[in-house]
N, C-alpha and C. Protein backbone atom coordinates (compact mmCIF):
# COMPACT_ATOMS: atom_id res chain seq x y z
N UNK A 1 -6.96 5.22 -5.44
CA UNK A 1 -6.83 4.99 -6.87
C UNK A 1 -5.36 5.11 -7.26
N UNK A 2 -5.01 4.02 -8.38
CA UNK A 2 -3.18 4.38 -7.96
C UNK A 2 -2.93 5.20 -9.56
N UNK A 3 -1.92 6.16 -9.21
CA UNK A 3 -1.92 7.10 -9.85
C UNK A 3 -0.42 6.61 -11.11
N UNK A 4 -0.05 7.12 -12.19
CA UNK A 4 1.13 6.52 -12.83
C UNK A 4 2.24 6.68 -11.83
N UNK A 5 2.80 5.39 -12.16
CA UNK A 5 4.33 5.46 -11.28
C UNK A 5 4.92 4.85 -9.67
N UNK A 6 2.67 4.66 -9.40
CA UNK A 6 2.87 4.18 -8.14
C UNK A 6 2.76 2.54 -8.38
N UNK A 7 3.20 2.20 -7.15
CA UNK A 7 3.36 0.43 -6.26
C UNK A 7 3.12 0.34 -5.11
N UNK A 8 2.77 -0.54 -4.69
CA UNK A 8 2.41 -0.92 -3.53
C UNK A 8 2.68 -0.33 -2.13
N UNK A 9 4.19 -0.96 -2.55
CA UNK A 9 5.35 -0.71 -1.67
C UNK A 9 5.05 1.06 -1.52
N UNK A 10 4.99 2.17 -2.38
CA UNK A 10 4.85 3.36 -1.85
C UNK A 10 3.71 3.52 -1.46
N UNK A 11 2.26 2.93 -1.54
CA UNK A 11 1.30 2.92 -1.69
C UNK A 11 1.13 2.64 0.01
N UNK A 12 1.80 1.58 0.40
CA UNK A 12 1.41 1.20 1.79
C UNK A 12 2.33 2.13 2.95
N UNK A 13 3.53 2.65 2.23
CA UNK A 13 4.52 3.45 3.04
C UNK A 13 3.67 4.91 3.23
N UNK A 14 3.26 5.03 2.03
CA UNK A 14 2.24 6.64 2.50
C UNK A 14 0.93 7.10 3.39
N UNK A 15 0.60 5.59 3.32
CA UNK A 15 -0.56 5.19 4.25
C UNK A 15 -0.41 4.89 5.61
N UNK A 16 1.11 4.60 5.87
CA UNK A 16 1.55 4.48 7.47
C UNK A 16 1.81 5.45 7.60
N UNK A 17 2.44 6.59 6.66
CA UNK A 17 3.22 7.92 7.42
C UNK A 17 2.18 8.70 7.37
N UNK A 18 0.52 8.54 6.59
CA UNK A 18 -0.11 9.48 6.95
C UNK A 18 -1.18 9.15 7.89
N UNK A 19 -0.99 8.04 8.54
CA UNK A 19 -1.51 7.60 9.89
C UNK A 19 -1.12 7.72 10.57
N UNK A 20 0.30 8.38 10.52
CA UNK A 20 1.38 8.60 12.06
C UNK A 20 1.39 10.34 12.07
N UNK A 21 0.57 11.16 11.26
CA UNK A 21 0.46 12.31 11.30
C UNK A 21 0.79 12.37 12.53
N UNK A 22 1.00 12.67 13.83
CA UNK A 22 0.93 13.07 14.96
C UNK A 22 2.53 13.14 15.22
N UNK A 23 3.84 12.57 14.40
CA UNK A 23 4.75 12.81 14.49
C UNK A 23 5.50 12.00 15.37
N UNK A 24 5.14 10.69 14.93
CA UNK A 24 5.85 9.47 15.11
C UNK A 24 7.09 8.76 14.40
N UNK A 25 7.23 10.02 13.33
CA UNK A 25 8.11 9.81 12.61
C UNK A 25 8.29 8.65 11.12
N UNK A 26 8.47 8.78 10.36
CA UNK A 26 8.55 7.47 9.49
C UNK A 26 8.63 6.33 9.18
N UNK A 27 7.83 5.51 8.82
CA UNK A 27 7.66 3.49 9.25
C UNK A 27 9.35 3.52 8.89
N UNK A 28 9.49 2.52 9.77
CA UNK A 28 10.60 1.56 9.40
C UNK A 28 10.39 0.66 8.17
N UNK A 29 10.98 0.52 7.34
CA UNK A 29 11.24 -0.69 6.03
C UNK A 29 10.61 -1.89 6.73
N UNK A 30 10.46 -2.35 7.99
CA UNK A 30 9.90 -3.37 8.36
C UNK A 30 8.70 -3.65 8.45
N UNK A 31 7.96 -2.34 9.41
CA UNK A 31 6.60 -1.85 9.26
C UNK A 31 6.08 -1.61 8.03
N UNK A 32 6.98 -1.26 6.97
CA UNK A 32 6.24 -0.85 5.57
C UNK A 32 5.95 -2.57 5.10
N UNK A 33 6.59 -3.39 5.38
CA UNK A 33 6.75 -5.00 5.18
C UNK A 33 5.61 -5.52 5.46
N UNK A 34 5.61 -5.18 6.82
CA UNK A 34 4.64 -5.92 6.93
C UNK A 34 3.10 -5.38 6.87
N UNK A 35 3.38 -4.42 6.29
CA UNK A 35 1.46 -3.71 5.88
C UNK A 35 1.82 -3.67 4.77
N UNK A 36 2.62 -3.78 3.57
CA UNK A 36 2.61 -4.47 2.47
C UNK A 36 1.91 -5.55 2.31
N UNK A 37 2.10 -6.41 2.84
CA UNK A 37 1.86 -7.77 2.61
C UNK A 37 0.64 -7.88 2.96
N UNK A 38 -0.07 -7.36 3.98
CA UNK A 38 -1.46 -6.76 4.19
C UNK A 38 -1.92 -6.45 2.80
N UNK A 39 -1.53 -5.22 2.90
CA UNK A 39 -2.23 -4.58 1.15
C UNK A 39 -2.43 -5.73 0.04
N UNK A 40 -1.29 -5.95 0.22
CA UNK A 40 -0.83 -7.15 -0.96
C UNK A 40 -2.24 -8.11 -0.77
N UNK A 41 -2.71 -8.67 0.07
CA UNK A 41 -3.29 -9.56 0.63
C UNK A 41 -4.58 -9.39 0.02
N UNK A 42 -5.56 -8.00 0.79
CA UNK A 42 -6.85 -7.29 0.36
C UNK A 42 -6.95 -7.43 -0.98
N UNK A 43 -5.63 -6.75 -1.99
CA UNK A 43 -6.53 -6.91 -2.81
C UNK A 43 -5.57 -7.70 -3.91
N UNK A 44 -5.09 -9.01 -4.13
CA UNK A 44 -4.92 -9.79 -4.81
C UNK A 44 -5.62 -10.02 -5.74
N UNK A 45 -6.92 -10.70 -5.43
CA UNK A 45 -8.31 -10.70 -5.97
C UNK A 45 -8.69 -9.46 -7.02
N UNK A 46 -8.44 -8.35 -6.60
CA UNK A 46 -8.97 -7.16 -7.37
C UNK A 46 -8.00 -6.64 -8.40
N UNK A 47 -6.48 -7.04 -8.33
CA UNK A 47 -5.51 -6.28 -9.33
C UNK A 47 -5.81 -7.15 -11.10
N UNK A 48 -5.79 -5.95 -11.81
CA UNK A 48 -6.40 -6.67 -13.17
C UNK A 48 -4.98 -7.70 -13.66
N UNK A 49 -4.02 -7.50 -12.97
CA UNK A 49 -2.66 -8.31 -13.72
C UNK A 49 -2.84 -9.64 -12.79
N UNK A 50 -2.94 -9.34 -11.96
CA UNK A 50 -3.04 -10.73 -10.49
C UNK A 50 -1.83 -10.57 -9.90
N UNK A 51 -0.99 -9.58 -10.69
CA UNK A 51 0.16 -9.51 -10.13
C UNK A 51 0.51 -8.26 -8.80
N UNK A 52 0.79 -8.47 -8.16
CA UNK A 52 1.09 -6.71 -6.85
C UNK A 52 2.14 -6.30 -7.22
N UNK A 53 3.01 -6.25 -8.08
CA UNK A 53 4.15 -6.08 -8.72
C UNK A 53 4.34 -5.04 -9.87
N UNK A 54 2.96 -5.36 -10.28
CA UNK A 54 2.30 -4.78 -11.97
C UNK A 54 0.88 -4.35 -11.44
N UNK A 55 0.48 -3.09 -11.34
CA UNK A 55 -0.70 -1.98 -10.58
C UNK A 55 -0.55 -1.62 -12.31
N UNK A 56 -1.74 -1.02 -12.69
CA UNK A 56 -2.28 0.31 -13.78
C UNK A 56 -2.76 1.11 -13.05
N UNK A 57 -2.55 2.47 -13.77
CA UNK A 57 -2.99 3.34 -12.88
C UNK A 57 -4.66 3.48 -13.16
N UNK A 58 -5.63 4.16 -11.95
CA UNK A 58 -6.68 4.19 -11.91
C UNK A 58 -7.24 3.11 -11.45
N UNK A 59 -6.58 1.94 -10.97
CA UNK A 59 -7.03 0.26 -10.64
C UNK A 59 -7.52 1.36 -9.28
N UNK A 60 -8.48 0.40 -8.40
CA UNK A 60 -9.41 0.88 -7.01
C UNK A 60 -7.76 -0.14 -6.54
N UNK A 61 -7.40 0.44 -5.03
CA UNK A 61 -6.73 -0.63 -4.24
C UNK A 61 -7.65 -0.22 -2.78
N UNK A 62 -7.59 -1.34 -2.00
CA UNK A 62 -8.52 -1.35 -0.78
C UNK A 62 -6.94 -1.06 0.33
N UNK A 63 -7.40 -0.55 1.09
CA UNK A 63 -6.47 -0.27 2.01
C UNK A 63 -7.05 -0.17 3.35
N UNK A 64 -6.05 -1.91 4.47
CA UNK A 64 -6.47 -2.61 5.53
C UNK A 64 -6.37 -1.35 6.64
N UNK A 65 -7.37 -1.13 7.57
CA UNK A 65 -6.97 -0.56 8.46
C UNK A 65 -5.68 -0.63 8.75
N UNK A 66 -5.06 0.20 9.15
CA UNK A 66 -3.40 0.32 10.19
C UNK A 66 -3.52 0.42 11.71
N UNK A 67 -2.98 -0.89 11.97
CA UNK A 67 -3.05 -1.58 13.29
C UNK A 67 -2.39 0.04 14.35
């Protein structure tokens, strides 16, 4: 559920670093890229603006497995 203040972009960066719990250290800007665009992807369809740019908070976001 996205909370005030959040985007994507942190949205998908927190979701890789808390899949790398094991201490793999922090996605690269590239890795955050490209599971952005993932995210971005899932839920296009579901953001009330249509935009991934513009989130309200409390919108549901679906979040793709991490490869």
């Amino acid at each position: 559920e996205v909370k005030p203040g959040d985007n994507l972009w942190a949205i998908a960066r927190a979701e890789l670093a808390r899949s790398r719990s094991g201490g793999s250290g922090e996605p690269t800007n590239r890795e955050v890229a490209e599971y952005w665009v993932r995210v971005v992807e899932a839920n296009r369809d579901r953001l009330e603006s249509g935009d991934p740019d513009l989130i309200y908070p409390r919108e549901k976001i679906v979040l793709p497995p991490v490869d």
